[in-house]
PDB file of N, CA and C in Angstrom:
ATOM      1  N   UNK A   1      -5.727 -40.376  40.629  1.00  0.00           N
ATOM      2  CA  UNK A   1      -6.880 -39.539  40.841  1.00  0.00           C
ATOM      3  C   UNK A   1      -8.050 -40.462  41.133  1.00  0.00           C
ATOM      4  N   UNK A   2      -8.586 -40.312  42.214  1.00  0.00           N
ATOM      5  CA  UNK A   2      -9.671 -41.261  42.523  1.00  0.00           C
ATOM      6  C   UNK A   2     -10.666 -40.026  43.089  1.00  0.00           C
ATOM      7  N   UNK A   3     -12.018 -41.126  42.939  1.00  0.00           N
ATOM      8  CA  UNK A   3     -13.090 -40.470  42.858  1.00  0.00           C
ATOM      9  C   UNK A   3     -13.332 -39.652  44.708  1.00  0.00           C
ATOM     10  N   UNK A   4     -13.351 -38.197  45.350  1.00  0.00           N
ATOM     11  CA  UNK A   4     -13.043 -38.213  46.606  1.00  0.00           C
ATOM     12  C   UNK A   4     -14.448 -38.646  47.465  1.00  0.00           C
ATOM     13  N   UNK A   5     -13.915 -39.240  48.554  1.00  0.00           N
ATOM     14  CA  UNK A   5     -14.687 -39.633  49.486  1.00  0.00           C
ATOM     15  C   UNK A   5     -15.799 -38.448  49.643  1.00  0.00           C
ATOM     16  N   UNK A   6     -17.084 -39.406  50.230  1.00  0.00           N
ATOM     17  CA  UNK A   6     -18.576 -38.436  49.791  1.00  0.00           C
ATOM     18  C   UNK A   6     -19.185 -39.429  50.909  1.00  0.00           C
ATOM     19  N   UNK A   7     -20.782 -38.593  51.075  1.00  0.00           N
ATOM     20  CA  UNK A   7     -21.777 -39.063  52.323  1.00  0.00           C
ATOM     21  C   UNK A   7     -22.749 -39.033  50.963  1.00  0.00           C
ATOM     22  N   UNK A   8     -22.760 -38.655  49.664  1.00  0.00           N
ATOM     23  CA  UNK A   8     -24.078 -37.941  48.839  1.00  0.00           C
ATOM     24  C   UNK A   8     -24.787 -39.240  48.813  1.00  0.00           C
ATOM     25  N   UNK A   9     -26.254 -39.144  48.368  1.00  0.00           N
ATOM     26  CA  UNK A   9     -26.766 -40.441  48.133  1.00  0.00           C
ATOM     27  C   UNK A   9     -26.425 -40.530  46.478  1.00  0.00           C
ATOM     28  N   UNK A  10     -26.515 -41.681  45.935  1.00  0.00           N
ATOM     29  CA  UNK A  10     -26.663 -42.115  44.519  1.00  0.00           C
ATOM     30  C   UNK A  10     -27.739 -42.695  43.855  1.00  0.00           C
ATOM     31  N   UNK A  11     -28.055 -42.124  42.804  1.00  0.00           N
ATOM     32  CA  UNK A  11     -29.460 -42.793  42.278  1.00  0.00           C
ATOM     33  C   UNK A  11     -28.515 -43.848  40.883  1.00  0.00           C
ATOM     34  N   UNK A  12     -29.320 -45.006  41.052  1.00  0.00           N
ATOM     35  CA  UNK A  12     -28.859 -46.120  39.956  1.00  0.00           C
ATOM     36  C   UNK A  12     -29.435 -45.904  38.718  1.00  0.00           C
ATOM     37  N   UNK A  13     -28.237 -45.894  37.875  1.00  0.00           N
ATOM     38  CA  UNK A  13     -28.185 -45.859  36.303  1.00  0.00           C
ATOM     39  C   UNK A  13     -27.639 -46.792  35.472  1.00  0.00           C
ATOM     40  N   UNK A  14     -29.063 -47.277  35.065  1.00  0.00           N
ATOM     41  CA  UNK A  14     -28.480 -48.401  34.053  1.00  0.00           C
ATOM     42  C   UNK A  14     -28.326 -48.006  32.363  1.00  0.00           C
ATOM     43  N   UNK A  15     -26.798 -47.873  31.953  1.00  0.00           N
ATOM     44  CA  UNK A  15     -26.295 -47.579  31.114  1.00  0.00           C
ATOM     45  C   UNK A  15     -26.243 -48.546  29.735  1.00  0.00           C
ATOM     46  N   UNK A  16     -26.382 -48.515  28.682  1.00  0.00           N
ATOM     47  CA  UNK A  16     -26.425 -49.791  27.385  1.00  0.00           C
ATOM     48  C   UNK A  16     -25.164 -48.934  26.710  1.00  0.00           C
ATOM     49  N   UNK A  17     -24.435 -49.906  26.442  1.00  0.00           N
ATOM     50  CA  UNK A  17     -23.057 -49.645  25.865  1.00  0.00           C
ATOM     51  C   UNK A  17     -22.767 -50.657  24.985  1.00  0.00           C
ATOM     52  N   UNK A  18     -22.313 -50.250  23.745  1.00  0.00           N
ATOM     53  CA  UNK A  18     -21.649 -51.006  22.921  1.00  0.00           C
ATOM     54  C   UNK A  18     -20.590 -52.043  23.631  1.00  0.00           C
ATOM     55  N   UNK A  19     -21.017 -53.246  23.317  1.00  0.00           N
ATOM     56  CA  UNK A  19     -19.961 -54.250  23.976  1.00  0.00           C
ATOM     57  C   UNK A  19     -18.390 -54.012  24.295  1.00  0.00           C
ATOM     58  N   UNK A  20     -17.784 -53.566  22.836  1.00  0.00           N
ATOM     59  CA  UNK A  20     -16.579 -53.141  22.814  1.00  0.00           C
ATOM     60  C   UNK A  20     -15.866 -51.829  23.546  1.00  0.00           C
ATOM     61  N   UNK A  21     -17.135 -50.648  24.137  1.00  0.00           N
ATOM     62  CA  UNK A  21     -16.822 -49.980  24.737  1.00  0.00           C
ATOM     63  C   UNK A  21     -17.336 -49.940  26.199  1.00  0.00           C
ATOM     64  N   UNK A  22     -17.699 -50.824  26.613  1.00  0.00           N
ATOM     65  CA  UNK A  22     -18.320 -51.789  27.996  1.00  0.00           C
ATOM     66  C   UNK A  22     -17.166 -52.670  28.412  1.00  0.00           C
ATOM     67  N   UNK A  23     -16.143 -52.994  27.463  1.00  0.00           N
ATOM     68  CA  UNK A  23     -15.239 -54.071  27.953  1.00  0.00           C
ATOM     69  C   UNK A  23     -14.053 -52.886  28.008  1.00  0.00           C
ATOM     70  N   UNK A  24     -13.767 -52.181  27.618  1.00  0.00           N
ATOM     71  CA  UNK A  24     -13.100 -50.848  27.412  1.00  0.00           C
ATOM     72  C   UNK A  24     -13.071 -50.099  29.304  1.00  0.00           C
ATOM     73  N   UNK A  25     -14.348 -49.486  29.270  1.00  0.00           N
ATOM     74  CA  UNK A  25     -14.994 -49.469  30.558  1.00  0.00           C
ATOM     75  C   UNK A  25     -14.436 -50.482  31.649  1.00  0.00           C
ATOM     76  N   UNK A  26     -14.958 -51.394  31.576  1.00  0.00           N
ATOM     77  CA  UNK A  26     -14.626 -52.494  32.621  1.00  0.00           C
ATOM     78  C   UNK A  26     -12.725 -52.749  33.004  1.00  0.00           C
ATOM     79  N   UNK A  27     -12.140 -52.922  31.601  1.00  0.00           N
ATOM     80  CA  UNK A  27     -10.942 -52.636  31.688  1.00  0.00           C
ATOM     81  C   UNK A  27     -10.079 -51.469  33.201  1.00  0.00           C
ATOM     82  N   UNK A  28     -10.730 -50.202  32.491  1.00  0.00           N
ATOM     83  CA  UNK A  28     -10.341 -49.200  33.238  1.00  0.00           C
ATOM     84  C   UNK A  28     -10.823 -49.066  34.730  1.00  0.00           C
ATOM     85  N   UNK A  29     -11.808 -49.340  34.594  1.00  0.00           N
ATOM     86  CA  UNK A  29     -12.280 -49.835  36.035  1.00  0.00           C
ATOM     87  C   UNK A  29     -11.417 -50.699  36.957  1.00  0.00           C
ATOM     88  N   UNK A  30     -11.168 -51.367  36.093  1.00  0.00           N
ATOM     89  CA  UNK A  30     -10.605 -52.851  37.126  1.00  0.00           C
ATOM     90  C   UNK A  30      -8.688 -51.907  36.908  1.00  0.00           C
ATOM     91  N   UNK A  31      -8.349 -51.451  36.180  1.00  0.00           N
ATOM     92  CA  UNK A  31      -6.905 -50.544  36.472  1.00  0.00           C
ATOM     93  C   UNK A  31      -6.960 -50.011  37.681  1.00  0.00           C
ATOM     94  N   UNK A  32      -8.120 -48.808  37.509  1.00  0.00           N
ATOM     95  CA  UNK A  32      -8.130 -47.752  38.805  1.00  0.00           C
ATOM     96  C   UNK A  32      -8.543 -48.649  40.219  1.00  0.00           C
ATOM     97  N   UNK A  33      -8.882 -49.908  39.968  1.00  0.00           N
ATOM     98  CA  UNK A  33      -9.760 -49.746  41.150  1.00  0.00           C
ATOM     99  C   UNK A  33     -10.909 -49.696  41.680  1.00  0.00           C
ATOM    100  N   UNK A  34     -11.387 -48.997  41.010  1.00  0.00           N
ATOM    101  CA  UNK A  34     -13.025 -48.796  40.809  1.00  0.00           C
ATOM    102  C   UNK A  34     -14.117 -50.009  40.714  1.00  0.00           C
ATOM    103  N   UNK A  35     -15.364 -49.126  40.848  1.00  0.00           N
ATOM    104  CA  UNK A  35     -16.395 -49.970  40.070  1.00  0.00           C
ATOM    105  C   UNK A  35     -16.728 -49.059  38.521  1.00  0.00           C
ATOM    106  N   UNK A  36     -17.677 -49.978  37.750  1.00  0.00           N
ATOM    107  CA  UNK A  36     -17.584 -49.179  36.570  1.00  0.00           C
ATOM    108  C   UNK A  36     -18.847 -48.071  36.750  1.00  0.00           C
ATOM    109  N   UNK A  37     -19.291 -48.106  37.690  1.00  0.00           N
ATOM    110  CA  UNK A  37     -20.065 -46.905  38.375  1.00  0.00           C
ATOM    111  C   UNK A  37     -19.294 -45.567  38.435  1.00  0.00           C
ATOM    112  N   UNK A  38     -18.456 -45.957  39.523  1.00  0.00           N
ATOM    113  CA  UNK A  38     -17.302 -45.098  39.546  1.00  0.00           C
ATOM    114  C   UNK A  38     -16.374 -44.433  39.092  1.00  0.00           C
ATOM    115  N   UNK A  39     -16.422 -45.137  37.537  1.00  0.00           N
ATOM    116  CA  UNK A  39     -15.512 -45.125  36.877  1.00  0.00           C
ATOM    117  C   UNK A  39     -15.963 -43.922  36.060  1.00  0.00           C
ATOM    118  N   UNK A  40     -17.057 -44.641  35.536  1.00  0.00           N
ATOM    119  CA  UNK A  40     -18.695 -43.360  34.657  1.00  0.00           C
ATOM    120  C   UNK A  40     -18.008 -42.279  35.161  1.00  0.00           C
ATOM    121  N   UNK A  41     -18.259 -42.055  36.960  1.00  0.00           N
ATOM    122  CA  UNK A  41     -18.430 -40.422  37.330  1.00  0.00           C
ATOM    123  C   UNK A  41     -17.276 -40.139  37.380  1.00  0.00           C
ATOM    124  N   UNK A  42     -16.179 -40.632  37.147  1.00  0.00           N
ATOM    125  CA  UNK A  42     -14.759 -39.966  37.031  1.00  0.00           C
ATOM    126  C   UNK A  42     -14.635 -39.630  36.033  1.00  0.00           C
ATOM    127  N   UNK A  43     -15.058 -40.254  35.062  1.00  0.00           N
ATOM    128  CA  UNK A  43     -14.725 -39.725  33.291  1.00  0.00           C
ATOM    129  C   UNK A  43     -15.665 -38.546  33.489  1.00  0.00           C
ATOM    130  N   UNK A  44     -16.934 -38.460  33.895  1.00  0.00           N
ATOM    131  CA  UNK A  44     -17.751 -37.252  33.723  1.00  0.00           C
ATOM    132  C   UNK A  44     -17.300 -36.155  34.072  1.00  0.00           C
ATOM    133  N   UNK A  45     -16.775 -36.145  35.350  1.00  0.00           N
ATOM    134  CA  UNK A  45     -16.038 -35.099  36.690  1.00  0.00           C
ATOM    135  C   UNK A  45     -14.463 -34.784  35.460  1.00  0.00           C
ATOM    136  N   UNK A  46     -14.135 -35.609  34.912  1.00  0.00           N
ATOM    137  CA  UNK A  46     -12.969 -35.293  34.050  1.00  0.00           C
ATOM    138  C   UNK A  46     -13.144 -34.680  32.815  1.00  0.00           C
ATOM    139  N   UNK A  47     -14.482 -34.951  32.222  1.00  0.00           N
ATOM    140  CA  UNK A  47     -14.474 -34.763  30.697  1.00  0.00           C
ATOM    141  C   UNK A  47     -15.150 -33.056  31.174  1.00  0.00           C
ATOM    142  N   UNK A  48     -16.163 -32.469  32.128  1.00  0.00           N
ATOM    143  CA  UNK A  48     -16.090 -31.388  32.576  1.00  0.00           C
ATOM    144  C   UNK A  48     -15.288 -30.610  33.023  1.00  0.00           C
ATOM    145  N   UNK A  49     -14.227 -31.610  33.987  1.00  0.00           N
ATOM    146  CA  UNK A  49     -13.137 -30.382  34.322  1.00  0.00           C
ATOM    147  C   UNK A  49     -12.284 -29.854  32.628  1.00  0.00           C
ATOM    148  N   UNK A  50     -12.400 -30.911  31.935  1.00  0.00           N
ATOM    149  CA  UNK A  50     -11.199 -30.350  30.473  1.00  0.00           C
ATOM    150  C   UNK A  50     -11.706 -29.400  29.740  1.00  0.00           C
ATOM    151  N   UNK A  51     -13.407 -29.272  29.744  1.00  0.00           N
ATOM    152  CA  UNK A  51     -13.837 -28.301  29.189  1.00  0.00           C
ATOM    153  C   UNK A  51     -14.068 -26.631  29.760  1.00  0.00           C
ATOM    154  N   UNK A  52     -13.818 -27.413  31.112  1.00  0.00           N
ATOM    155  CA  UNK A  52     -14.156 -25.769  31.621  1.00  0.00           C
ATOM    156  C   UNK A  52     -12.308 -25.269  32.041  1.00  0.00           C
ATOM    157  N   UNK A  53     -11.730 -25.909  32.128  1.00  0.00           N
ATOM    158  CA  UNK A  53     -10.273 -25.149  32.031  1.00  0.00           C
ATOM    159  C   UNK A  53     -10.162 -25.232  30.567  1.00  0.00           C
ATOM    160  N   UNK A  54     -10.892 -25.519  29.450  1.00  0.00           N
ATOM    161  CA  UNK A  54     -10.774 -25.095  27.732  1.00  0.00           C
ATOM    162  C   UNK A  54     -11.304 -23.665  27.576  1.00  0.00           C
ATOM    163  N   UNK A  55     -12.715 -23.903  28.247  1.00  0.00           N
ATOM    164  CA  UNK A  55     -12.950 -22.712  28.288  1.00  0.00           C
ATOM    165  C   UNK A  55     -12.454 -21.216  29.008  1.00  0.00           C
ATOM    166  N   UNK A  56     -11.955 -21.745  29.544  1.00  0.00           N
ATOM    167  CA  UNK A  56     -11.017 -20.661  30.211  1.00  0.00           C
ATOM    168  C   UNK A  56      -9.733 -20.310  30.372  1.00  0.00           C
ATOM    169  N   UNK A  57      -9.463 -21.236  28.647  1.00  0.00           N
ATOM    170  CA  UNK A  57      -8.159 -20.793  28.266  1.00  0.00           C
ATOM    171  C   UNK A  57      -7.081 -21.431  28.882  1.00  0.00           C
ATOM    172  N   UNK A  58      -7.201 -22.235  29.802  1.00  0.00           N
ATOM    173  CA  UNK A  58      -6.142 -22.498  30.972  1.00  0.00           C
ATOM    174  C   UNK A  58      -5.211 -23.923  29.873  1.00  0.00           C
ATOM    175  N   UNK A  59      -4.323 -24.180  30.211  1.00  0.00           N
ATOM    176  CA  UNK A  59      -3.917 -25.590  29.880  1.00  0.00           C
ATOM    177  C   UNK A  59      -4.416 -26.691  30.329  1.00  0.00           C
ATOM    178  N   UNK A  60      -4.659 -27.618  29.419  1.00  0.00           N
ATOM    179  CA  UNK A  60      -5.026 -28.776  30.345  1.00  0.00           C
ATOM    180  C   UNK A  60      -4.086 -29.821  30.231  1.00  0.00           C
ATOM    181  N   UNK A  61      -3.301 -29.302  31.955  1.00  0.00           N
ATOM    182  CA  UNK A  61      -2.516 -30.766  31.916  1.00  0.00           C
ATOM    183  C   UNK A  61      -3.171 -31.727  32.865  1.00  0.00           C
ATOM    184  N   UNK A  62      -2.754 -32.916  33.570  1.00  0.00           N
ATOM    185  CA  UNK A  62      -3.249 -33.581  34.023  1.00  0.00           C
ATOM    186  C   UNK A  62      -3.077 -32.830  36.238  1.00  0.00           C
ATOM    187  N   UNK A  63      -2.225 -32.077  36.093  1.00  0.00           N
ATOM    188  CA  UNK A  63      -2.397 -31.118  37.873  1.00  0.00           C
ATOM    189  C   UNK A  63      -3.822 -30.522  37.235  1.00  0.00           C
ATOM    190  N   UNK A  64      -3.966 -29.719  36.447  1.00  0.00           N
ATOM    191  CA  UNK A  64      -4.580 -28.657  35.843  1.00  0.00           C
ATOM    192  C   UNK A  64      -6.065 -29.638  36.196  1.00  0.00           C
ATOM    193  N   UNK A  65      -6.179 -30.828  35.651  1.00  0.00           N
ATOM    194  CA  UNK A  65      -7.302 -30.834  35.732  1.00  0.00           C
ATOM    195  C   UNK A  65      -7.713 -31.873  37.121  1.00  0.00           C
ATOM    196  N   UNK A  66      -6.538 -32.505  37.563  1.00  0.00           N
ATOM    197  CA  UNK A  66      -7.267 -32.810  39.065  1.00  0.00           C
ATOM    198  C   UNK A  66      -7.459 -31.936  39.791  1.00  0.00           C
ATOM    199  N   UNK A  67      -6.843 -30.634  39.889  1.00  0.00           N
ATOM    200  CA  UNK A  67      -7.026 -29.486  40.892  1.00  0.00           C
ATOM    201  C   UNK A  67      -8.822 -29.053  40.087  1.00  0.00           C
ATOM    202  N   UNK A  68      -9.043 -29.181  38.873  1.00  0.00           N
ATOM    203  CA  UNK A  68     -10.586 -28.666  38.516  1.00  0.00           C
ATOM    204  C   UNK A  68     -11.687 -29.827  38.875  1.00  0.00           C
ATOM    205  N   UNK A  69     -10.944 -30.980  38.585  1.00  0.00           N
ATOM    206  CA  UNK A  69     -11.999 -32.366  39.305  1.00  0.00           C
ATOM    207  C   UNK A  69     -12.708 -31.946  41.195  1.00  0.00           C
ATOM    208  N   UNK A  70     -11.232 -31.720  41.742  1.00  0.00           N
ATOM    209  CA  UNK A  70     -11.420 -31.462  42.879  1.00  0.00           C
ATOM    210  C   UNK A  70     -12.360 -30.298  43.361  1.00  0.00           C
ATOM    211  N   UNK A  71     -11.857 -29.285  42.358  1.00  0.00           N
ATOM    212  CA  UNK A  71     -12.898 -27.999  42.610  1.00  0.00           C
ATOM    213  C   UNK A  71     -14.406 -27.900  42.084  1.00  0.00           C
ATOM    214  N   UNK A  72     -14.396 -29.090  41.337  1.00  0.00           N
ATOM    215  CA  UNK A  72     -16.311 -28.799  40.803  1.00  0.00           C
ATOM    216  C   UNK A  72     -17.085 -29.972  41.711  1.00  0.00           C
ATOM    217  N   UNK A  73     -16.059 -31.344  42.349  1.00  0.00           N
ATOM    218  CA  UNK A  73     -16.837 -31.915  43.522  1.00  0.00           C
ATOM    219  C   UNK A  73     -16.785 -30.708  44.770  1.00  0.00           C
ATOM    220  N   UNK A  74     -15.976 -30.504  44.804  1.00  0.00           N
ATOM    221  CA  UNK A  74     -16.369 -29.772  46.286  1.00  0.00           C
ATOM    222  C   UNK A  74     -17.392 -28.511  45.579  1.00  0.00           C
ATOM    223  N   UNK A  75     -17.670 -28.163  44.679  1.00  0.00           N
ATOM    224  CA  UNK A  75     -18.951 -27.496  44.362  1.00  0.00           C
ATOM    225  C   UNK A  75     -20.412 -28.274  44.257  1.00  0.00           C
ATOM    226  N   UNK A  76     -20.266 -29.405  43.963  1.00  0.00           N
ATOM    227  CA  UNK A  76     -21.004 -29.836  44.143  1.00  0.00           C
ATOM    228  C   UNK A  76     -21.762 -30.461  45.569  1.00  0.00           C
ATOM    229  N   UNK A  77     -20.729 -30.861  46.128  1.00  0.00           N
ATOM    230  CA  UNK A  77     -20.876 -30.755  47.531  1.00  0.00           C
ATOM    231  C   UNK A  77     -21.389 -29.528  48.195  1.00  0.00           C
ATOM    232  N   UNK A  78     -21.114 -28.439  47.841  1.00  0.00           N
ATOM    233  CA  UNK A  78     -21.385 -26.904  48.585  1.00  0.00           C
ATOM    234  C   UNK A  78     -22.991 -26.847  48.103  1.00  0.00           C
ATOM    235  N   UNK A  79     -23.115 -27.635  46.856  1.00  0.00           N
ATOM    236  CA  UNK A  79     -24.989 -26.739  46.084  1.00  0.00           C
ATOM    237  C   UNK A  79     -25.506 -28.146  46.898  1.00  0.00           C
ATOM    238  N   UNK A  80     -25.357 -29.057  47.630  1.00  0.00           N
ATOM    239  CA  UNK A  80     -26.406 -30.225  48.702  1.00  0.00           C
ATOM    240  C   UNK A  80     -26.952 -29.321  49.123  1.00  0.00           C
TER     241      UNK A  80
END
């Protein structure tokens, strides 16, 4: 699951993280691929999709929630 290709602009956020969960971060970053920019908005886009298929009762497996990752960027894309 990678973060999908976009034109949006990005505004820079500088984040302070506990060392141990900054090297945690960086870790996963450097797995996926990513930057740890990137990485941020995938956990975000993820930790939203689990709550809103919670809230709606649905299961959350891991289809379950890339098909909801996918559907709240392309909402977000639609409210530009």
């Amino acid at each position: 699951m990678g973060r999908p290709r976009r034109n949006r602009l990005t505004d820079r956020v500088n984040y302070k993280l506990d060392r141990d969960i900054r090297e945690i971060l960086s870790r996963i970053a450097e797995r996926q691929g990513r930057t740890e920019g990137a990485q941020v908005e995938q956990m975000i886009l993820f930790y939203e999709a689990c709550q809103r298929l919670n809230n709606e009762g649905e299961s959350i497996t891991m289809d379950a929630i890339n098909a909801k990752v996918n559907q709240i960027w392309d909402e977000l894309i639609a409210n530009e």
